[in-house]
Protein backbone atom coordinates (compact mmCIF):
# COMPACT_ATOMS: atom_id res chain seq x y z
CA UNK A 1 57.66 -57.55 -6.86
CA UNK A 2 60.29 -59.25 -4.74
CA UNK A 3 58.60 -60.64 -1.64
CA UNK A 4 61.23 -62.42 0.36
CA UNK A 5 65.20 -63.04 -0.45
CA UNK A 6 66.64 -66.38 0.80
CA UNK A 7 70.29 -67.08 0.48
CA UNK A 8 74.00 -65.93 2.62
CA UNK A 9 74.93 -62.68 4.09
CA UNK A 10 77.82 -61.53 1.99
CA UNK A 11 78.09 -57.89 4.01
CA UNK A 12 76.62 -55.52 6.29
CA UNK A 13 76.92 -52.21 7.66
CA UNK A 14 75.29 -50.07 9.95
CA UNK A 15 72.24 -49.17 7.28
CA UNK A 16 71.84 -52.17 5.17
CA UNK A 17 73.11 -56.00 4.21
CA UNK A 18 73.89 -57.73 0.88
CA UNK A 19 72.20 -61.42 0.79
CA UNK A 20 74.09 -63.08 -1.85
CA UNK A 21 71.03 -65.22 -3.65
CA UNK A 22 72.41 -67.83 -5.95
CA UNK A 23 75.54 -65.79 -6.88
CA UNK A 24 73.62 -62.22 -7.20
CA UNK A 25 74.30 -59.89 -3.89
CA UNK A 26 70.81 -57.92 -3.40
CA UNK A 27 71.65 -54.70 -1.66
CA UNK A 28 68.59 -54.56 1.09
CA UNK A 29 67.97 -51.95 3.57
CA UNK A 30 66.20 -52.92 6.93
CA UNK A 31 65.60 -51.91 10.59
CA UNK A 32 68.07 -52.09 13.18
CA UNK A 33 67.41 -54.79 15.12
CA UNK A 34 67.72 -56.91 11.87
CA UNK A 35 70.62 -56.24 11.13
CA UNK A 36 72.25 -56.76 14.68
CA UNK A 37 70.70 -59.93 14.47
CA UNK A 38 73.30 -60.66 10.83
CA UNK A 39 76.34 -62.40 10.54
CA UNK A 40 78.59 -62.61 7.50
CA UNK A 41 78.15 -66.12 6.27
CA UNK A 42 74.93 -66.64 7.96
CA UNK A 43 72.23 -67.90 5.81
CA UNK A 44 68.84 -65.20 6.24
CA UNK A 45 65.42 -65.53 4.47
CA UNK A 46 64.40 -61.84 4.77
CA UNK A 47 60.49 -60.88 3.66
CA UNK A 48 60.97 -58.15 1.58
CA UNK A 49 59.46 -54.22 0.11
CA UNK A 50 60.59 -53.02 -3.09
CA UNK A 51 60.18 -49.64 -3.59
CA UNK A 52 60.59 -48.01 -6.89
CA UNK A 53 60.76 -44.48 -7.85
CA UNK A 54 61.94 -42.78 -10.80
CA UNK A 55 65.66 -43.02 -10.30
CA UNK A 56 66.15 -45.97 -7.76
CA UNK A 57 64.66 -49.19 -6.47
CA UNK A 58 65.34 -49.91 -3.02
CA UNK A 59 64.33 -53.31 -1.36
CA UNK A 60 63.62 -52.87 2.65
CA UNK A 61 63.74 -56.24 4.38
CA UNK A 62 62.04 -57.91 7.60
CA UNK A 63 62.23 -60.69 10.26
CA UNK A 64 58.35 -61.17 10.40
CA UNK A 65 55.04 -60.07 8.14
CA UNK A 66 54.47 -58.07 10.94
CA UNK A 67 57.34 -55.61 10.68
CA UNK A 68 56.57 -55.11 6.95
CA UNK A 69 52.97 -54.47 7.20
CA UNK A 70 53.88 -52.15 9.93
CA UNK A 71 56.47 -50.14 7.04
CA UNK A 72 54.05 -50.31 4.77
CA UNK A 73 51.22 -48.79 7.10
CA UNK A 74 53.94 -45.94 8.24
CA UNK A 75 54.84 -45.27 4.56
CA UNK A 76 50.80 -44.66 4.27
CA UNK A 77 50.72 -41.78 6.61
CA UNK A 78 51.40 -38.19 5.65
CA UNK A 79 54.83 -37.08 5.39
CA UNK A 80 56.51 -40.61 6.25
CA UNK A 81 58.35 -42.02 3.28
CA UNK A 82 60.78 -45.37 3.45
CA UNK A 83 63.45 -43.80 5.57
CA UNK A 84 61.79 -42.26 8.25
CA UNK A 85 59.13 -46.14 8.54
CA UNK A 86 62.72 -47.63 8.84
CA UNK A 87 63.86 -45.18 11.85
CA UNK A 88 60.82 -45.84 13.70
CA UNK A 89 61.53 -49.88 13.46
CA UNK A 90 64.83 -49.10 14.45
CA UNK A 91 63.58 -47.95 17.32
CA UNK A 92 60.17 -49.51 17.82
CA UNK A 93 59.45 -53.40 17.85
CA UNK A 94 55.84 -53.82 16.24
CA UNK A 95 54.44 -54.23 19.77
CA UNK A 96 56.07 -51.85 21.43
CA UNK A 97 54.80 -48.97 18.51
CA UNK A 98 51.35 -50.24 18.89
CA UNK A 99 51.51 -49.53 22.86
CA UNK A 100 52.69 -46.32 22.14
CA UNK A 101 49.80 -45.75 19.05
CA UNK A 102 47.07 -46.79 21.56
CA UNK A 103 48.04 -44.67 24.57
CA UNK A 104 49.10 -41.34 22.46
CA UNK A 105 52.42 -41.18 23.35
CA UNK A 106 53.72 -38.38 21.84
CA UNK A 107 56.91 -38.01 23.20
CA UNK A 108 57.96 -41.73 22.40
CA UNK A 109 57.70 -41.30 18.65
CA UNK A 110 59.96 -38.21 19.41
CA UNK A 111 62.48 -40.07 20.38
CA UNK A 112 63.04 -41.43 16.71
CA UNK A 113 65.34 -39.50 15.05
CA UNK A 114 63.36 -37.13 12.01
CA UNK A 115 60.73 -36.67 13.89
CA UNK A 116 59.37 -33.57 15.73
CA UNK A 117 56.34 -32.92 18.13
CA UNK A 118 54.10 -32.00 15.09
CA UNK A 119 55.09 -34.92 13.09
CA UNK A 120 54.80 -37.48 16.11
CA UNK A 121 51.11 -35.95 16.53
CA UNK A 122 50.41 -36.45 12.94
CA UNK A 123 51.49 -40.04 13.31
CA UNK A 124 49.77 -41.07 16.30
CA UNK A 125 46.40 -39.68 14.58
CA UNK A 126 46.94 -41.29 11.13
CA UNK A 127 48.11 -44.39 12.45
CA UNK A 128 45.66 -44.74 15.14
CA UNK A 129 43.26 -45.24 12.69
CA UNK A 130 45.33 -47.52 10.20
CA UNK A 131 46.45 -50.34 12.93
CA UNK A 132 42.78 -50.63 14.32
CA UNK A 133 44.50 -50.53 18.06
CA UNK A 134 42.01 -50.27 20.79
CA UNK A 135 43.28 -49.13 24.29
CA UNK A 136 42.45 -52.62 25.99
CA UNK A 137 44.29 -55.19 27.92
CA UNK A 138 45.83 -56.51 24.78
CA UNK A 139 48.16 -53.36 24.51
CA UNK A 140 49.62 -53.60 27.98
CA UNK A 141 52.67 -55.61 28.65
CA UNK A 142 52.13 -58.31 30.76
CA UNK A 143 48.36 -58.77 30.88
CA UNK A 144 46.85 -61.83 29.70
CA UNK A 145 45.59 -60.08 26.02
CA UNK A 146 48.77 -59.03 25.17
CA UNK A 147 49.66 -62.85 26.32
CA UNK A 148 47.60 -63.87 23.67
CA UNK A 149 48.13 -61.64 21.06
CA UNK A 150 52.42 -62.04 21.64
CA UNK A 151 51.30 -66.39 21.17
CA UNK A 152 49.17 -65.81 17.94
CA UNK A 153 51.80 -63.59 16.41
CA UNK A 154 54.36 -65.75 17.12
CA UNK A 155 52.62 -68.56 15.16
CA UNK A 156 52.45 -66.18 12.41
CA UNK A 157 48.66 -64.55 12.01
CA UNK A 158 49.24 -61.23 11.12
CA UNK A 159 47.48 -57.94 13.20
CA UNK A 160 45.03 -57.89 10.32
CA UNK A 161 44.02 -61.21 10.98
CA UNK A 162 43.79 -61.51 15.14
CA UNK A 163 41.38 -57.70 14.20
CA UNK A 164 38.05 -58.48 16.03
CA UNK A 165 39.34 -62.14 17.27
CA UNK A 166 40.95 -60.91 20.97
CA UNK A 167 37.87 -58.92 21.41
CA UNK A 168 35.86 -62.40 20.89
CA UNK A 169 37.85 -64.59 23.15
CA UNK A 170 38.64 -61.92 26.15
CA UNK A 171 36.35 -63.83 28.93
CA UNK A 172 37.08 -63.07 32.79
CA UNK A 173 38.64 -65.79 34.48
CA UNK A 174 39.62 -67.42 31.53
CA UNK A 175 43.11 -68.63 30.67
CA UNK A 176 45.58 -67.56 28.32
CA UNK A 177 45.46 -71.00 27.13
CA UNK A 178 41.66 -71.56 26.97
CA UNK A 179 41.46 -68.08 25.45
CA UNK A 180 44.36 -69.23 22.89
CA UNK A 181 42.52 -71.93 22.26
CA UNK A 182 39.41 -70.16 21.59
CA UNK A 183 41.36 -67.63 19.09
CA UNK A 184 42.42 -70.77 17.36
CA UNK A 185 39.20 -72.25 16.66
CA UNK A 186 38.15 -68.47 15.76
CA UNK A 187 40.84 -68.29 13.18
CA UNK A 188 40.46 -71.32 11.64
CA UNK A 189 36.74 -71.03 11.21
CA UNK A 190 37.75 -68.00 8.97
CA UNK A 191 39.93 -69.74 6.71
CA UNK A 192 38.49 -70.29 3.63
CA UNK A 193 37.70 -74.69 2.53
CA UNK A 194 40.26 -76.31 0.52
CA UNK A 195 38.88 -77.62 -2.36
């Protein structure tokens, strides 16, 4: 399995970049914004998703954990194979999906290209389930939860890891610092002793 690529951007295109690693060019398909974010020349460390079927393997890659644990979830659900999870991170940032997971919005997920009204419903119902979002303050933009959340996942914990944490530290009046704070402690209580 190839977990992350490290090394210069020899190309890319509208679909897909080659990183050049160590004199081998590793074709690697990813989402939109990743690639706008490419230069030639520029040196990338991409995390990466090797999929392998009978004819091809395809590597997907990703800015953050986040957007590749979010592919792998959308590969999960019914129907949704490595092309269509790439669309909707084309079109979706990991947040932004979740908002639209938690309040059932249909017609948002219609807006990526591939999918219908039936599909979109499918999705929202399967992934409901599969990214644990709750309809709380944490999925709207702008309140103090989502605050919180944006802080922790820009220090790296993954969704999986803040799951039950937010919940703990949402106090009234508290704030976003103290309730960062609090997640901290949280999150570091769960990480296992070092020997």
């Amino acid at each position: 399995m190839i977990a992350s690529l490290t090394g210069e951007v020899a190309e890319v295109s509208p679909v897909a970049a080659v990183v050049d690693v160590a004199g081998v060019g590793y074709l690697v398909h990813a989402p939109a914004p990743v690639l706008a974010g490419l230069g030639r020349g520029q040196q990338v460390r991409l995390l990466t998703h090797l999929v392998v079927r009978e004819d091809s393997m395809t590597l997907y890659g990703f800015r953050t954990s986040d957007q590749r644990e979010l592919f792998q979830t959308l590969m999960g659900v019914t129907g949704v194979g490595p092309k269509l999870a790439l669309a909707v991170l084309s079109v979706f940032e990991p947040m932004a999906l979740r908002q639209a997971v938690a309040a059932g919005d249909v017609d948002a997920l219609t807006s990526v290209p591939g999918v219908g009204r039936r599909g979109a419903q499918r999705m929202l119902l399967e992934l409901r389930d599969r990214l644990d979002v709750v309809i709380d303050g944490s999925a709207v933009p702008g309140s103090a939860l989502a605050e919180v959340r944006g802080a922790l996942t820009g220090l790296g914990y993954t969704p999986s890891e803040l799951r039950g944490i937010l919940e703990n530290v949402a106090v009234p009046g508290a704030s976003v610092e103290d309730m960062v704070r609090a997640a901290l402690q949280q999150l570091a209580g769960r990480e296992p002793a070092k020997a």
